[in-house]
PDB file of N, CA and C in Angstrom:
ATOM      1  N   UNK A   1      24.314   2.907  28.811  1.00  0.00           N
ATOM      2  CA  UNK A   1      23.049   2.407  28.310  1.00  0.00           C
ATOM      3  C   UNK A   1      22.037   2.362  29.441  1.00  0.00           C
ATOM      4  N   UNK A   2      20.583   2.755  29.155  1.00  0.00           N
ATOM      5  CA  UNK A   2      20.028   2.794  30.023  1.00  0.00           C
ATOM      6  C   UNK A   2      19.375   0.960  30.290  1.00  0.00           C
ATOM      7  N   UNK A   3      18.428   1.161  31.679  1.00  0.00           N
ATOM      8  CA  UNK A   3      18.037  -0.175  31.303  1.00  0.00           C
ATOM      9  C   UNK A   3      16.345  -0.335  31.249  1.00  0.00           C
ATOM     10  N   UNK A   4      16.010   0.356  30.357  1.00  0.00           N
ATOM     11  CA  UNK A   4      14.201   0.247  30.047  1.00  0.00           C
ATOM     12  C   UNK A   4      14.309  -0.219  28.907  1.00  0.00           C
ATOM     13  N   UNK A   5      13.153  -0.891  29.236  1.00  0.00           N
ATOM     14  CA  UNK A   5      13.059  -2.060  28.052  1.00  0.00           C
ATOM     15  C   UNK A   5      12.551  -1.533  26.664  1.00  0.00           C
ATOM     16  N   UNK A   6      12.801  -1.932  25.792  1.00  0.00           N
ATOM     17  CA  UNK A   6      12.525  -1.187  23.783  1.00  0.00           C
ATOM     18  C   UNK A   6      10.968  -1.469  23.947  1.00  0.00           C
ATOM     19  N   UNK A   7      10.487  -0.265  23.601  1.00  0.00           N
ATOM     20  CA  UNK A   7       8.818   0.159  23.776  1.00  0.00           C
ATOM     21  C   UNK A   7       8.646  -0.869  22.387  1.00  0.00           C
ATOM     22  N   UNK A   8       7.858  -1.724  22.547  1.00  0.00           N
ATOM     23  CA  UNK A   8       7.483  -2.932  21.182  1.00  0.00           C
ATOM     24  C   UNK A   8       6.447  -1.731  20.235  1.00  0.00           C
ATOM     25  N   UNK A   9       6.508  -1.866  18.632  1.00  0.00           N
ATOM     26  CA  UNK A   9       6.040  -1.326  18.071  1.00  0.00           C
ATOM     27  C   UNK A   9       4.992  -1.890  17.555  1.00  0.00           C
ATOM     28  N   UNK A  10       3.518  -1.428  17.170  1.00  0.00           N
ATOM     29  CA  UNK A  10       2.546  -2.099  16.200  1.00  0.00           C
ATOM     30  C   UNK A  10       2.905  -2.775  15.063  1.00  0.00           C
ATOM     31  N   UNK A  11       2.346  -3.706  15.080  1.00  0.00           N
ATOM     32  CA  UNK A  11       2.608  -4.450  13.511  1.00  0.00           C
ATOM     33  C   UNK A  11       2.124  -3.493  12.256  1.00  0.00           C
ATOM     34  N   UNK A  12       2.989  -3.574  11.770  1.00  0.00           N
ATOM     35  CA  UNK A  12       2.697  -2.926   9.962  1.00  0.00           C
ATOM     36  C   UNK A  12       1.442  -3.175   8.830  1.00  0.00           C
ATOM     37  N   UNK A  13       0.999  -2.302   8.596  1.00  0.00           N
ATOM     38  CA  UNK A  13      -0.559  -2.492   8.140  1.00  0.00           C
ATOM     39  C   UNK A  13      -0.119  -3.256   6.502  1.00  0.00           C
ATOM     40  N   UNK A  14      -0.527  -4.518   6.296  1.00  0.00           N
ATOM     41  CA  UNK A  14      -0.282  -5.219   4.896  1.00  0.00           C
ATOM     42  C   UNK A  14      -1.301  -4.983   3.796  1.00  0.00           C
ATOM     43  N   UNK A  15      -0.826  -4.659   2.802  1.00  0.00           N
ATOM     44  CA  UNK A  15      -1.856  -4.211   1.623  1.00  0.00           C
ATOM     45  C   UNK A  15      -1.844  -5.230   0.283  1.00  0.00           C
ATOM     46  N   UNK A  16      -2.463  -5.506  -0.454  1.00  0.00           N
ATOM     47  CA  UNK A  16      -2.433  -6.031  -1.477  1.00  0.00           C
ATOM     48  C   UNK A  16      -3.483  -4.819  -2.703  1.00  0.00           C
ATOM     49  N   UNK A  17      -2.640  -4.516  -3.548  1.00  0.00           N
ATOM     50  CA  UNK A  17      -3.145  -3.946  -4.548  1.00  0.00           C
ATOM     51  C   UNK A  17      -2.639  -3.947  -5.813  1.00  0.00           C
ATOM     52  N   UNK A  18      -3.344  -3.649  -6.845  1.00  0.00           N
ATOM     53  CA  UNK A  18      -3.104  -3.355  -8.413  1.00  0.00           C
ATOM     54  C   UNK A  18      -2.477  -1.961  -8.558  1.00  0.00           C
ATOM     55  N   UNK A  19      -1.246  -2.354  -9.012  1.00  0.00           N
ATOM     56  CA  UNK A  19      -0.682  -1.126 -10.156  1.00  0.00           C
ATOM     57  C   UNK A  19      -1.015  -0.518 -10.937  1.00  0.00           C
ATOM     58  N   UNK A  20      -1.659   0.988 -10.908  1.00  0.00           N
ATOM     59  CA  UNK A  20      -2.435   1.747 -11.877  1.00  0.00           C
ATOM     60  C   UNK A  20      -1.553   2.804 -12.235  1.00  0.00           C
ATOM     61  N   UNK A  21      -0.542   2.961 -11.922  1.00  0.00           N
ATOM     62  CA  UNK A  21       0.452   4.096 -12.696  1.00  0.00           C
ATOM     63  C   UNK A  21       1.965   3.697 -12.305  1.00  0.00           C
ATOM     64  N   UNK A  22       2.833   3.816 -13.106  1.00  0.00           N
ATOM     65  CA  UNK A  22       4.182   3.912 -12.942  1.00  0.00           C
ATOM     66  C   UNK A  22       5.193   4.902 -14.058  1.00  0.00           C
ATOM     67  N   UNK A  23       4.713   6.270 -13.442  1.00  0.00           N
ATOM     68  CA  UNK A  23       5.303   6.947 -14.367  1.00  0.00           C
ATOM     69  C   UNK A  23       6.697   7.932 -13.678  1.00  0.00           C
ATOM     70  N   UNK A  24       7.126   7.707 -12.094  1.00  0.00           N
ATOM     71  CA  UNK A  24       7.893   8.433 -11.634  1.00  0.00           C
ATOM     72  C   UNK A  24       8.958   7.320 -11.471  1.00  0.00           C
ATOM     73  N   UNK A  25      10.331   7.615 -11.102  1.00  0.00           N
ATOM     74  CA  UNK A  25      11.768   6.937 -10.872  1.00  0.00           C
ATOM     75  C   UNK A  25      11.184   5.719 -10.122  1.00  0.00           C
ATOM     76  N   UNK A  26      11.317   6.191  -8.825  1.00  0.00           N
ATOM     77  CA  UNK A  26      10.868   4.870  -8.066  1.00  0.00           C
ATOM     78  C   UNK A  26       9.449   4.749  -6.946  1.00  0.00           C
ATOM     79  N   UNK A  27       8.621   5.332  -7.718  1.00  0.00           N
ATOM     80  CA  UNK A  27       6.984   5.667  -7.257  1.00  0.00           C
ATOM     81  C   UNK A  27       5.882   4.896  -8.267  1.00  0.00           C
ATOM     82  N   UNK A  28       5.596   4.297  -7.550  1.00  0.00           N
ATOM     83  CA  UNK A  28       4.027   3.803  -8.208  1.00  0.00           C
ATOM     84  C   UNK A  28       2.785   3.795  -7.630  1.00  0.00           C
ATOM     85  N   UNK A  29       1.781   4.316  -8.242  1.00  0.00           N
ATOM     86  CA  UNK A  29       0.392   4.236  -7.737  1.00  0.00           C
ATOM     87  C   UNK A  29      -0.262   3.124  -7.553  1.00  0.00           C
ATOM     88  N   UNK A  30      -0.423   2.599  -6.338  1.00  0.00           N
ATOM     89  CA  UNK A  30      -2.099   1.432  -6.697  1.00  0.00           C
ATOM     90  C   UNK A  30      -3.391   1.959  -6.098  1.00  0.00           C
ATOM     91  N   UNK A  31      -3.831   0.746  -6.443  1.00  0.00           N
ATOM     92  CA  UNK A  31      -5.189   0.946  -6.325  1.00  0.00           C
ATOM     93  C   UNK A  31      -6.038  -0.452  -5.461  1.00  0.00           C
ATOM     94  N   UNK A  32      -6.302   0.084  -4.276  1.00  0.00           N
ATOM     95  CA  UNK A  32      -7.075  -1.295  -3.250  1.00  0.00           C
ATOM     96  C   UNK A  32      -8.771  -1.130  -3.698  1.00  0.00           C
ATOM     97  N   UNK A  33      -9.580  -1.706  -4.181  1.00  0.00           N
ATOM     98  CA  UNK A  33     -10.847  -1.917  -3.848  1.00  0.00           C
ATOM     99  C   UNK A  33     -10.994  -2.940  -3.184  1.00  0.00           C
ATOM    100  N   UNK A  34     -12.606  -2.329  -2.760  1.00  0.00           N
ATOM    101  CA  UNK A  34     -13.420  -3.146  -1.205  1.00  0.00           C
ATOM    102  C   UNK A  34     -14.624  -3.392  -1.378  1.00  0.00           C
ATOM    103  N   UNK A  35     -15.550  -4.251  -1.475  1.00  0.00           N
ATOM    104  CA  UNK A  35     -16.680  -3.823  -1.362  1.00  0.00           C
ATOM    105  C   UNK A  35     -17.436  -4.061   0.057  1.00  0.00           C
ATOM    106  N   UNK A  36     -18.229  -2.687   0.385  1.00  0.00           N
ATOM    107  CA  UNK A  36     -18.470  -2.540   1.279  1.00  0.00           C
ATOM    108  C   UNK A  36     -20.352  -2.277   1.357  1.00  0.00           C
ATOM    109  N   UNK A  37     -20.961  -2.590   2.494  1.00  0.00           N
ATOM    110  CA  UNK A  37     -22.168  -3.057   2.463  1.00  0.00           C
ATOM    111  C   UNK A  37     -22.786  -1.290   3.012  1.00  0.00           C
ATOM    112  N   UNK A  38     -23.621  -1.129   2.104  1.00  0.00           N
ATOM    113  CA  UNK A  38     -24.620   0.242   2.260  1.00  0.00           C
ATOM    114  C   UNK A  38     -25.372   0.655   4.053  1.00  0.00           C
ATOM    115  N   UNK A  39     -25.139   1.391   4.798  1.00  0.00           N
ATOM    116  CA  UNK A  39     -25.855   0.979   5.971  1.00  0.00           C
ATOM    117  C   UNK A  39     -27.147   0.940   5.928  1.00  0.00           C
ATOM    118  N   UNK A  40     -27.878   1.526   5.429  1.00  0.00           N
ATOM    119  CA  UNK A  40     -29.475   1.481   5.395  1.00  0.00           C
ATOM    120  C   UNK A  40     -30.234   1.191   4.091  1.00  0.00           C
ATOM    121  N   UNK A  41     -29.364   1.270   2.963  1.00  0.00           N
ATOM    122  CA  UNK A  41     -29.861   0.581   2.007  1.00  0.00           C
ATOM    123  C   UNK A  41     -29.465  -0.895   1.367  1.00  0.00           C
ATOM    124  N   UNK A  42     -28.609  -1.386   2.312  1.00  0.00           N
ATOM    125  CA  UNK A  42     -27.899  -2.719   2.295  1.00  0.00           C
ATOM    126  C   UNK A  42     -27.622  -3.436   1.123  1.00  0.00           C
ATOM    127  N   UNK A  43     -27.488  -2.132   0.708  1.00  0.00           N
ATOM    128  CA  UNK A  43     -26.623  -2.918  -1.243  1.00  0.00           C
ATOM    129  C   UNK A  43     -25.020  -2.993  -1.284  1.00  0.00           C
ATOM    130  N   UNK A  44     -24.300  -3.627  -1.495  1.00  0.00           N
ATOM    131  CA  UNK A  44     -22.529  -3.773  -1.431  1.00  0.00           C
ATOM    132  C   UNK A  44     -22.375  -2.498  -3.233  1.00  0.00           C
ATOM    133  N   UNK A  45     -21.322  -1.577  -2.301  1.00  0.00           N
ATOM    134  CA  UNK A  45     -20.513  -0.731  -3.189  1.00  0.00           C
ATOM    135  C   UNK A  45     -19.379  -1.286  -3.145  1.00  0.00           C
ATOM    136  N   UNK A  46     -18.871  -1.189  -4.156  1.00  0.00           N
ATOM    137  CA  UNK A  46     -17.220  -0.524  -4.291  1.00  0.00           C
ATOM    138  C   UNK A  46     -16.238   0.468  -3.900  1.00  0.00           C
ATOM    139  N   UNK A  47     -15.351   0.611  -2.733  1.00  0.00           N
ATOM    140  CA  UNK A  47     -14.888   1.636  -2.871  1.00  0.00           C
ATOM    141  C   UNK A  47     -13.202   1.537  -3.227  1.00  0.00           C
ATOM    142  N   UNK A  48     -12.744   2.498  -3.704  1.00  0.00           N
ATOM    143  CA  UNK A  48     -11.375   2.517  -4.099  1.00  0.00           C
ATOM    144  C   UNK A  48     -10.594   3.864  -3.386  1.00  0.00           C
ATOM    145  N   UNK A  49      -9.523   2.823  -3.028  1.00  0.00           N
ATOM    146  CA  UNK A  49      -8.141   4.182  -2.270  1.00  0.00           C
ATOM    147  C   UNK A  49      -7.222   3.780  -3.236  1.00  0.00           C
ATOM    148  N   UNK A  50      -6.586   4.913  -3.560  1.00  0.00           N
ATOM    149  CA  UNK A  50      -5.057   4.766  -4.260  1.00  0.00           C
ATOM    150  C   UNK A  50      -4.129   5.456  -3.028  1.00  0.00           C
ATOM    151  N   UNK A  51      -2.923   4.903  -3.634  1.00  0.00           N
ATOM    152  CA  UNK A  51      -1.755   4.601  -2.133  1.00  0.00           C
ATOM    153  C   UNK A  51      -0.750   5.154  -3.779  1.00  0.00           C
ATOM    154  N   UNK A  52       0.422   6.102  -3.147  1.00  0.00           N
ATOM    155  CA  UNK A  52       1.448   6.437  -3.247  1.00  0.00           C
ATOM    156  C   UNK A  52       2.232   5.658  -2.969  1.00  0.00           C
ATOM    157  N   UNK A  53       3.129   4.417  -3.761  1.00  0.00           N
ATOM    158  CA  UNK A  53       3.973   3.329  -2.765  1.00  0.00           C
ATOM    159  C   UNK A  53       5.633   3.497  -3.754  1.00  0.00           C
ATOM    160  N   UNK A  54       6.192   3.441  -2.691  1.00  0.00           N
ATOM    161  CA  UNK A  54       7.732   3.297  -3.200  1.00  0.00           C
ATOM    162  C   UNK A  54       8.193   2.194  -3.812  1.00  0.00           C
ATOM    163  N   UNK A  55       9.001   2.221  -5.099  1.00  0.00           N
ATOM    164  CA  UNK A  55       9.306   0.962  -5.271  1.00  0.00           C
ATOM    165  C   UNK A  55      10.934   0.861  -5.549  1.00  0.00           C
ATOM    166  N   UNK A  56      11.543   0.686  -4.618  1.00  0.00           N
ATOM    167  CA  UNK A  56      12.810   0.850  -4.890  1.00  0.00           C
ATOM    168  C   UNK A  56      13.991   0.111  -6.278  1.00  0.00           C
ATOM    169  N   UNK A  57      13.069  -0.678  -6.488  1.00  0.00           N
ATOM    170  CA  UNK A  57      14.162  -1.444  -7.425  1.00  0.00           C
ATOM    171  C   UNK A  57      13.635  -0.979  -9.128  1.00  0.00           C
ATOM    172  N   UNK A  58      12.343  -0.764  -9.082  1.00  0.00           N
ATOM    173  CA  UNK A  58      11.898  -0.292 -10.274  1.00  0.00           C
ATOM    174  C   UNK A  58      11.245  -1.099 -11.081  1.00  0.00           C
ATOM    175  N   UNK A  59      10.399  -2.221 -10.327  1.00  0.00           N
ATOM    176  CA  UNK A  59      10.298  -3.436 -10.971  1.00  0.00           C
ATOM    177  C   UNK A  59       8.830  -3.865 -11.454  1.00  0.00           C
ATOM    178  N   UNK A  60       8.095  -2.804 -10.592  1.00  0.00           N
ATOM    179  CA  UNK A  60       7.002  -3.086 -11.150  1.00  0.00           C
ATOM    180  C   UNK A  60       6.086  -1.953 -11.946  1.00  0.00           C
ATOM    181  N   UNK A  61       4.871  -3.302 -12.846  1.00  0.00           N
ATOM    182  CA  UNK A  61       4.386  -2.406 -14.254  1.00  0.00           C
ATOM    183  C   UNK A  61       3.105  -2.752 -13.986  1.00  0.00           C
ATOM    184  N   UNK A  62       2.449  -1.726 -14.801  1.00  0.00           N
ATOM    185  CA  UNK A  62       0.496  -1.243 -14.856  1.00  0.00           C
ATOM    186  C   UNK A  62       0.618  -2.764 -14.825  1.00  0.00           C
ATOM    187  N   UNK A  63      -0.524  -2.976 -14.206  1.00  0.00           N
ATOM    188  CA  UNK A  63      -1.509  -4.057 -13.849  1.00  0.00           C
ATOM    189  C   UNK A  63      -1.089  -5.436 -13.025  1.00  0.00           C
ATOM    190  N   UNK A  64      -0.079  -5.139 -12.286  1.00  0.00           N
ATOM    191  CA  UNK A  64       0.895  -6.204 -11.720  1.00  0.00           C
ATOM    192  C   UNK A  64      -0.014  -6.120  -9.919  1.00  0.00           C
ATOM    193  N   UNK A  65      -0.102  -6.999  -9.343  1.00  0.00           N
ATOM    194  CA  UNK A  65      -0.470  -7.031  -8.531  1.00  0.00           C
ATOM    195  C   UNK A  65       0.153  -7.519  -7.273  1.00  0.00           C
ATOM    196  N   UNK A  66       0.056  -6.420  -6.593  1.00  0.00           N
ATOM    197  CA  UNK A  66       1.472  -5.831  -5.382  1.00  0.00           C
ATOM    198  C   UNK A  66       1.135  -6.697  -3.796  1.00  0.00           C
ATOM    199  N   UNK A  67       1.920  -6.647  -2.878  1.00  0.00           N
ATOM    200  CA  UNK A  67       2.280  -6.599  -1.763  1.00  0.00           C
ATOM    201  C   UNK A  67       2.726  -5.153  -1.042  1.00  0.00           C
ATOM    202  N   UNK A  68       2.204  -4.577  -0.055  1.00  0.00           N
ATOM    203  CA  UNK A  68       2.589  -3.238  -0.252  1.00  0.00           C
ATOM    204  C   UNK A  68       2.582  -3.066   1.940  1.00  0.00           C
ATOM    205  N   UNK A  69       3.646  -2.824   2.211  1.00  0.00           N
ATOM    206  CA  UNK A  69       3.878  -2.533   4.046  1.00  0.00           C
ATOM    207  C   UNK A  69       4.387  -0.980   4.352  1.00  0.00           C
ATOM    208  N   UNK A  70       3.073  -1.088   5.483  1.00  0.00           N
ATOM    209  CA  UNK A  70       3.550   0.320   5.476  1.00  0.00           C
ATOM    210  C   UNK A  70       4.631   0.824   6.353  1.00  0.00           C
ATOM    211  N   UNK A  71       5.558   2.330   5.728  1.00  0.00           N
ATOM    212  CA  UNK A  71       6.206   2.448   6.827  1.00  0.00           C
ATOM    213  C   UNK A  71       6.358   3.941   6.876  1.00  0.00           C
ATOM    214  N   UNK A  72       7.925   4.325   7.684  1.00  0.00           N
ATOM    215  CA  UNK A  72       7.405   5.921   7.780  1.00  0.00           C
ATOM    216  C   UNK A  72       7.777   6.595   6.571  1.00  0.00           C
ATOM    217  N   UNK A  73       7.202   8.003   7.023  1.00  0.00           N
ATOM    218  CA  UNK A  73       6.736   8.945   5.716  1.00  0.00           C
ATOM    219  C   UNK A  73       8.485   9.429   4.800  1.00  0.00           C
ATOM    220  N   UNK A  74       8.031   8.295   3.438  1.00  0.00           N
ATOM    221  CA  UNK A  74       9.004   9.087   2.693  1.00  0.00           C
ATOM    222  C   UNK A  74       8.962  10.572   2.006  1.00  0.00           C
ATOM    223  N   UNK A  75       8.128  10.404   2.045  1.00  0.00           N
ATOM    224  CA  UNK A  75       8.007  12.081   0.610  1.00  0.00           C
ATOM    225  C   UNK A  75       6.717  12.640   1.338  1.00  0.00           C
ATOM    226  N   UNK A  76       6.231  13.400   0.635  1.00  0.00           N
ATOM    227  CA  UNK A  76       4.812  14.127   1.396  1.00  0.00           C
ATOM    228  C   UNK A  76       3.725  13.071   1.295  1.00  0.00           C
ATOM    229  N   UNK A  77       3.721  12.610  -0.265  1.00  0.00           N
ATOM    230  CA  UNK A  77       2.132  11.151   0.020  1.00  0.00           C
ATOM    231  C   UNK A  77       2.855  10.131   0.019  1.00  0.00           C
ATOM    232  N   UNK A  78       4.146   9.204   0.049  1.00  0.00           N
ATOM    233  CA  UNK A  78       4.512   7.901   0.156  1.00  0.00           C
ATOM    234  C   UNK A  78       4.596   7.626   1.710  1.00  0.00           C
ATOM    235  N   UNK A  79       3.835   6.771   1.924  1.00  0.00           N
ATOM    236  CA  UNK A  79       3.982   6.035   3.207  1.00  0.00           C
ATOM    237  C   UNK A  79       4.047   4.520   3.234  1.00  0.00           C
ATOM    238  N   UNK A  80       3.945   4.517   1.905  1.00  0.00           N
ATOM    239  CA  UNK A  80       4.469   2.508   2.229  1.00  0.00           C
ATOM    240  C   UNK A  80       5.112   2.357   1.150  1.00  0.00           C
ATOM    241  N   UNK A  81       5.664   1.029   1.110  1.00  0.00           N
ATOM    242  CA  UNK A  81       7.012  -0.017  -0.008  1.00  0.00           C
ATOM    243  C   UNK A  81       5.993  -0.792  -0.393  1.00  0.00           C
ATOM    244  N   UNK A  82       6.631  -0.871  -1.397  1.00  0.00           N
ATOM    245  CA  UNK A  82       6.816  -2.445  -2.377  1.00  0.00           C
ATOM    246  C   UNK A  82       7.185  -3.632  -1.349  1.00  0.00           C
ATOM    247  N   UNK A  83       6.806  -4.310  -1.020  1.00  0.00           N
ATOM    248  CA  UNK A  83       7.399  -5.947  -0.234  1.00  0.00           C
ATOM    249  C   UNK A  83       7.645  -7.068  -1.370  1.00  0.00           C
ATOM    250  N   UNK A  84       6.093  -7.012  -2.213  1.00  0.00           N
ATOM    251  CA  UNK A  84       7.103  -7.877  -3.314  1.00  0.00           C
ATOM    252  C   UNK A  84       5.760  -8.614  -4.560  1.00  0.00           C
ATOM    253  N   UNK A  85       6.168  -8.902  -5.417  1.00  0.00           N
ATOM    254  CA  UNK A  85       5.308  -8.714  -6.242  1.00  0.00           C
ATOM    255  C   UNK A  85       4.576 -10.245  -6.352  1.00  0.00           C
ATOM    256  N   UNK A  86       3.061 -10.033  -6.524  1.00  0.00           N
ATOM    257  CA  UNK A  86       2.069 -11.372  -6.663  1.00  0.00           C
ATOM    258  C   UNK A  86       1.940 -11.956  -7.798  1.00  0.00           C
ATOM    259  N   UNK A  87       1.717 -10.944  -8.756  1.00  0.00           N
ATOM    260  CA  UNK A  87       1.209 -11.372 -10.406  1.00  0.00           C
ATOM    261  C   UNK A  87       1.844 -10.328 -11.026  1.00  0.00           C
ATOM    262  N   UNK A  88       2.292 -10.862 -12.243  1.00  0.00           N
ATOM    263  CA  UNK A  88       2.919  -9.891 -12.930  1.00  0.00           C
ATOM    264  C   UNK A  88       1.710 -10.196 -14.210  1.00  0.00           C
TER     265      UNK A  88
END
C-alpha cells in the first residue's frame, strides 16, 4: 500500500425536482424550474432542465416530488439517483 493520502472528492450536487415521466424500468424524468431575473430587462423568467434520474427501486410516479444526487455516468443521459422521495 502506498502512503498518499485519498485525494478528498467534491460534494455531490443536490437536486429537488418533480416527476414528469416514468415510462422506462428504472428511469424517470424530472423536471427543476428556476426563476431567473432578465439581465437588462429585469423581468424574472422561468427556466426548466429535465434530468434523466435513476430510480432503482421503482417507486416513484408523475407528479411526486424527488430528492435527486448526482453521481457517475450510468447510461449515456443518467447521471444522477433517486435519494428519496418528498411528496408523493
Amino acid at each position: 500500500m502506498s502512503d498518499k493520502p485519498i485525494a478528498n472528492r467534491k460534494p455531490r450536487d443536490v437536486i429537488l425536482g418533480v416527476v414528469t415521466k416514468c415510462s422506462s424500468a428504472k428511469t424517470v424524468a424530472i423536471t427543476v424550474t428556476s426563476k431567473v431575473k432578465h439581465p437588462i430587462f429585469e423581468k424574472y423568467e422561468t427556466k426548466k432542465i429535465k434530468y434523466h434520474v435513476h430510480d432503482e427501486k421503482g417507486e416513484c410516479k408523475v407528479g411526486d416530488l424527488v430528492k435527486v444526487m448526482e453521481t457517475k455516468p450510468l447510461s449515456k443521459n443518467k447521471r444522477h439517483r433517486v435519494v428519496e422521495i418528498l411528496k408523493h
